[in-house]
Protein backbone atom coordinates (compact mmCIF):
# COMPACT_ATOMS: atom_id res chain seq x y z
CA UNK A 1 0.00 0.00 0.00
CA UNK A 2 2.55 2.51 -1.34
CA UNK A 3 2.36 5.72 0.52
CA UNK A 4 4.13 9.33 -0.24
CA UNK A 5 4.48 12.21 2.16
CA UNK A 6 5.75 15.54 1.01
CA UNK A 7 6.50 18.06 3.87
CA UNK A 8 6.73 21.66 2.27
CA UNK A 9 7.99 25.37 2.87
CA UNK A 10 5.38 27.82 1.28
CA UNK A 11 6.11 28.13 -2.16
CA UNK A 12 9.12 25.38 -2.33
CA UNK A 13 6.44 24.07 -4.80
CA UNK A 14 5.81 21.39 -3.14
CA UNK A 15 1.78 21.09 -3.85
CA UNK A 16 2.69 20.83 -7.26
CA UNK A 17 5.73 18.61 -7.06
CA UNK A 18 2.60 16.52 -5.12
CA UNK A 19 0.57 16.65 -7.90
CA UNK A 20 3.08 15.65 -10.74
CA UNK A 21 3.70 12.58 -8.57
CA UNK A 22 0.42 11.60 -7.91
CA UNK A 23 -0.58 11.91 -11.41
CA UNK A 24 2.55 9.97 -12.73
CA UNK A 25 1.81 7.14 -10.48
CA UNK A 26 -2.13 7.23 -10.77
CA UNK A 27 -2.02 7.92 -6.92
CA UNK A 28 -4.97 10.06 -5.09
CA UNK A 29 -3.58 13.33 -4.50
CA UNK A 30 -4.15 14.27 -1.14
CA UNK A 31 -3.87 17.88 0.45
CA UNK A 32 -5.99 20.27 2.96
CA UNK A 33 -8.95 20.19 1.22
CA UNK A 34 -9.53 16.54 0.95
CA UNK A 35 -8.84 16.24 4.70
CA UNK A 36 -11.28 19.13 5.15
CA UNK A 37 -14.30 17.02 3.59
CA UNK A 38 -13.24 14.00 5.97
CA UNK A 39 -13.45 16.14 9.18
CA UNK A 40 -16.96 18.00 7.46
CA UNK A 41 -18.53 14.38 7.28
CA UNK A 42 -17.95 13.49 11.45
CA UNK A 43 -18.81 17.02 12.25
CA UNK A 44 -15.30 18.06 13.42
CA UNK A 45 -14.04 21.52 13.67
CA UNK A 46 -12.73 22.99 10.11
CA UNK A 47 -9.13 21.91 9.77
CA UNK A 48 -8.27 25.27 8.32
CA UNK A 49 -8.95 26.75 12.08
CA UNK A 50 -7.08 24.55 13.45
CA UNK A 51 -4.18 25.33 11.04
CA UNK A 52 -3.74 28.74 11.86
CA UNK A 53 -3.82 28.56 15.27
CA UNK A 54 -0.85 28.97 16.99
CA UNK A 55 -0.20 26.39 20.35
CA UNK A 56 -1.83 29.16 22.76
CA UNK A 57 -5.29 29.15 21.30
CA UNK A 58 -5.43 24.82 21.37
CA UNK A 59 -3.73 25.29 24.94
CA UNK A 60 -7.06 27.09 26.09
CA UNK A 61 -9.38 23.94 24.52
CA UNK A 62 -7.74 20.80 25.84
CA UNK A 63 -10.25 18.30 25.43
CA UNK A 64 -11.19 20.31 21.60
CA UNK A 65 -7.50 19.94 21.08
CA UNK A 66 -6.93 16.27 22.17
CA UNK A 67 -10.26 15.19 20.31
CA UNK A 68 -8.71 17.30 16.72
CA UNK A 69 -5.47 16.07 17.72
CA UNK A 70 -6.11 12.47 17.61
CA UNK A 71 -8.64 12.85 14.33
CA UNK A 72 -6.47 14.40 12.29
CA UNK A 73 -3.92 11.18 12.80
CA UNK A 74 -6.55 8.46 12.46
CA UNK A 75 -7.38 10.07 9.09
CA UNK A 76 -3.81 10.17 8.07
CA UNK A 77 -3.45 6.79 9.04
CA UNK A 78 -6.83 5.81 7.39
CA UNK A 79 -5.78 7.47 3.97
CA UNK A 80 -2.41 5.78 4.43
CA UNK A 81 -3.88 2.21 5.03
CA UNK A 82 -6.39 3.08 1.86
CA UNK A 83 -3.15 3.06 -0.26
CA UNK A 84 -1.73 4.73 -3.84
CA UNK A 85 -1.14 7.75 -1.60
CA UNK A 86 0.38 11.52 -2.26
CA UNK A 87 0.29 13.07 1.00
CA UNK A 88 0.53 16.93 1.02
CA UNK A 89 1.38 18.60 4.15
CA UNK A 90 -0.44 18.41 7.55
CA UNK A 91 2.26 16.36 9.34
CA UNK A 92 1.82 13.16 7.80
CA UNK A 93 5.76 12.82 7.45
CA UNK A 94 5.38 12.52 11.90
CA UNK A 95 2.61 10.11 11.67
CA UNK A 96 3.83 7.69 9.38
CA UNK A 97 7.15 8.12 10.48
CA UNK A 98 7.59 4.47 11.58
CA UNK A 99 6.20 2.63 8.15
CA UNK A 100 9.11 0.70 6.25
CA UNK A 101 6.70 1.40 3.32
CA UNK A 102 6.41 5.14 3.36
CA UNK A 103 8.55 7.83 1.59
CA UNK A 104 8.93 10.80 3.83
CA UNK A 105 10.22 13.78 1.27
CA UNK A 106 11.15 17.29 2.38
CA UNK A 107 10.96 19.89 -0.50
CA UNK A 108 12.60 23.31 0.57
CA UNK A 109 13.74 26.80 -1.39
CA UNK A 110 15.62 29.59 0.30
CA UNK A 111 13.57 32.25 1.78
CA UNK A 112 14.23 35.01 -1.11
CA UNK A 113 13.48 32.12 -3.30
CA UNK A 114 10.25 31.51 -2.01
CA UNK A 115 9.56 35.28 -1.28
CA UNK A 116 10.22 35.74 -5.36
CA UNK A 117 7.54 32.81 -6.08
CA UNK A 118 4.98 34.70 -3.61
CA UNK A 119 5.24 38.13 -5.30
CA UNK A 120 4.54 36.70 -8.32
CA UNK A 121 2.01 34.14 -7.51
CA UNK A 122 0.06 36.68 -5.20
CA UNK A 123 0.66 39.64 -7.08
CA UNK A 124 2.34 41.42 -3.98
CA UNK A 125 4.66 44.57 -5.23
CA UNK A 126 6.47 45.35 -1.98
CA UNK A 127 9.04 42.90 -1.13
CA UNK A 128 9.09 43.96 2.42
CA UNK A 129 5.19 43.22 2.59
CA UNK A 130 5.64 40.18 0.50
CA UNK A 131 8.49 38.90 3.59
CA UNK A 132 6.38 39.91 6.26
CA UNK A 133 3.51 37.15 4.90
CA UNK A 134 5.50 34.59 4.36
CA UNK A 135 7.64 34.35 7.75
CA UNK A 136 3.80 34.66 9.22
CA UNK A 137 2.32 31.88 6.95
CA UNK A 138 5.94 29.97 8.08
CA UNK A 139 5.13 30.87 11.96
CA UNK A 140 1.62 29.17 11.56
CA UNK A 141 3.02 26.22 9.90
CA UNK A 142 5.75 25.67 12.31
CA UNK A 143 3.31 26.34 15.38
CA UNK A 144 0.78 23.80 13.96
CA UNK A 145 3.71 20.67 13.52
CA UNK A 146 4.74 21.96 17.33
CA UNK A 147 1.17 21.37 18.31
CA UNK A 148 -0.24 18.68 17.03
CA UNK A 149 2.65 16.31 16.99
CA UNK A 150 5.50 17.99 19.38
CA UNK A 151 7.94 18.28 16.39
CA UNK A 152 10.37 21.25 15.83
CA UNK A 153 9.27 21.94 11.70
CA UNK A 154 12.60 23.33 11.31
CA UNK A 155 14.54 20.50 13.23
CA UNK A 156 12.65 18.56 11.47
CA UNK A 157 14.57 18.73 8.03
CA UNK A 158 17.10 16.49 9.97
CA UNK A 159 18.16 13.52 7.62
CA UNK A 160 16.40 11.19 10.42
CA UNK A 161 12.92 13.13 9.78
CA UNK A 162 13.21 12.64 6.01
CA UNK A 163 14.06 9.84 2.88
CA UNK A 164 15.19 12.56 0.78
CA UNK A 165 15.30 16.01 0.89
CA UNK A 166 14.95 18.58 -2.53
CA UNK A 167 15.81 22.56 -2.57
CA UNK A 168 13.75 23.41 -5.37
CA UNK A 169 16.08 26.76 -5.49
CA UNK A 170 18.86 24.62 -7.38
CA UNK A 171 16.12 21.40 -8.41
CA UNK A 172 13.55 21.91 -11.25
CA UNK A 173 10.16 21.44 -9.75
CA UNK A 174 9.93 18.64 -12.43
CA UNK A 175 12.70 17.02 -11.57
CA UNK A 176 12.26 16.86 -8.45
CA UNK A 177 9.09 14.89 -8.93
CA UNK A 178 11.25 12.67 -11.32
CA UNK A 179 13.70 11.84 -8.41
CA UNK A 180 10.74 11.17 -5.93
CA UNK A 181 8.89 8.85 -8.49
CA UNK A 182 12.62 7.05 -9.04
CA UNK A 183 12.94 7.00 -5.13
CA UNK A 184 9.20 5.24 -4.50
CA UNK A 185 10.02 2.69 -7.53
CA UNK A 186 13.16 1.37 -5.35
CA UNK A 187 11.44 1.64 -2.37
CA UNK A 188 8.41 -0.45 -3.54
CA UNK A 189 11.19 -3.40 -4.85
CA UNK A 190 12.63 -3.89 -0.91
CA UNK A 191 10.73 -6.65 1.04
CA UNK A 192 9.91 -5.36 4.46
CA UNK A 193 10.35 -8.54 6.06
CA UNK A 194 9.13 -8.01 9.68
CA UNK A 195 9.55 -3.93 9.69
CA UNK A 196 5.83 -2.43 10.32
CA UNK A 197 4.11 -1.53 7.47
CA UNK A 198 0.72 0.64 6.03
CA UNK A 199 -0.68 -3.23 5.51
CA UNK A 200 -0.35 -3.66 9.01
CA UNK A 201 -2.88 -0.06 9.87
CA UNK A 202 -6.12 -0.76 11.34
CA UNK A 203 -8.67 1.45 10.53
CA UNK A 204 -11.95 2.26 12.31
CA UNK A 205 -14.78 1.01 9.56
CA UNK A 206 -16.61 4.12 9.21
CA UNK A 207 -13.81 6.11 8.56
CA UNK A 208 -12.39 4.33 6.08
CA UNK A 209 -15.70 4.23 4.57
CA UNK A 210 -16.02 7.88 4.55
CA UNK A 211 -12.02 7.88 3.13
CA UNK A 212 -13.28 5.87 0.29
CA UNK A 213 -16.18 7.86 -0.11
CA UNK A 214 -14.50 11.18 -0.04
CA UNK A 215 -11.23 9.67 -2.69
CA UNK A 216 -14.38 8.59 -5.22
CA UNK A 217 -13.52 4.75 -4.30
CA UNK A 218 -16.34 2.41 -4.03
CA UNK A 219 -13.53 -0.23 -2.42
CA UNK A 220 -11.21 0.26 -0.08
CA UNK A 221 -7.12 -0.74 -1.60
């Protein structure tokens, strides 16, 4: 049950690195938005609120926090025992961490890399403006990994966090997916012998109905 994770910095392109793989490998793309109609269909607060909260506001809402908290990884861990899996973002590198079967990538750009990439996608004019959004956007991020799942997002770029890390700065976007693709295909040939894999994930039945559901699958992988 082949799964991909792809951790990103804001505008590293790593959503559409995501998507090049996914579509190469006839994988469901998975991002935000597809976790956002899981959560709408068991009636749990909207995971872009949760997002863009920093650790202060969840401190204030245990039992909210601890009940979002441990959705958020049964869903990862439902999508990853579905299968044919490009994760995008929320953390799913942490989760899956432990699965011999799972490629963990990083995709990264330096900051007046990315900064360039944000004027022009968001049609900002003043640099200094364009800076201040994306060390906020990079705050929010990095207090929603510390959050949920107690990881340092920058610390986290460690070669122990990660299968293979890509500065899209010097790397193509395209080739990068290349390399990732090229990665998965020699991951996929190693037997895991008794390492824990996705195979191994069990998943609470109406949830991985409603993952089904939500991926346009009428079986489960």
């Amino acid at each position: 049950m082949p799964v991909i994770t792809i951790s990103r910095e804001i505008y590293s392109e790593g959503s559409y690195i995501g998507e090049k793989v996914a579509e190469a490998l006839g994988y469901h793309f998975v991002d935000k938005s597809t976790m956002e109609k899981v959560f709408a269909e068991h009636s749990i607060v909207q995971l872009g609120e949760m997002y863009n909260s920093g650790p202060g506001f969840w401190a204030r809402f245990d039992d909210m926090r601890a009940t979002t908290v441990k959705f958020l990884k049964q869903v990862i861990l439902a999508l990853a025992s579905h299968g044919n899996m490009a994760i995008v973002g929320r953390g799913a590198f942490a989760v899956l961490s432990t699965f011999s079967d799972v490629l963990n990538v990083r995709v990264q750009s330096p900051f007046p890399v990315r900064v360039r990439r944000a004027m022009e996608k968001e049609r900002i004019a003043d640099r200094g403006r364009a800076e201040a959004v994306l060390r906020e956007w990079d705050r929010e991020r990095d207090a929603f990994v510390k959050t949920f799942y107690d990881v340092n997002w920058y610390d986290a770029t460690a070669a122990s966090a990660f299968d293979l890390v890509i500065n899209t700065g010097k790397v193509p976007p395209d080739v990068a997916a290349t390399w990732i693709i090229q990665a998965h295909t020699e991951l996929n040939k190693k037997k895991p012998g008794r390492k824990l894999t996705t195979g191994t994930i069990e998943v609470d039945t109406a949830l991985a109905s409603t993952v089904s559901e939500v991926l346009g699958c009428h079986t489960i992988h």
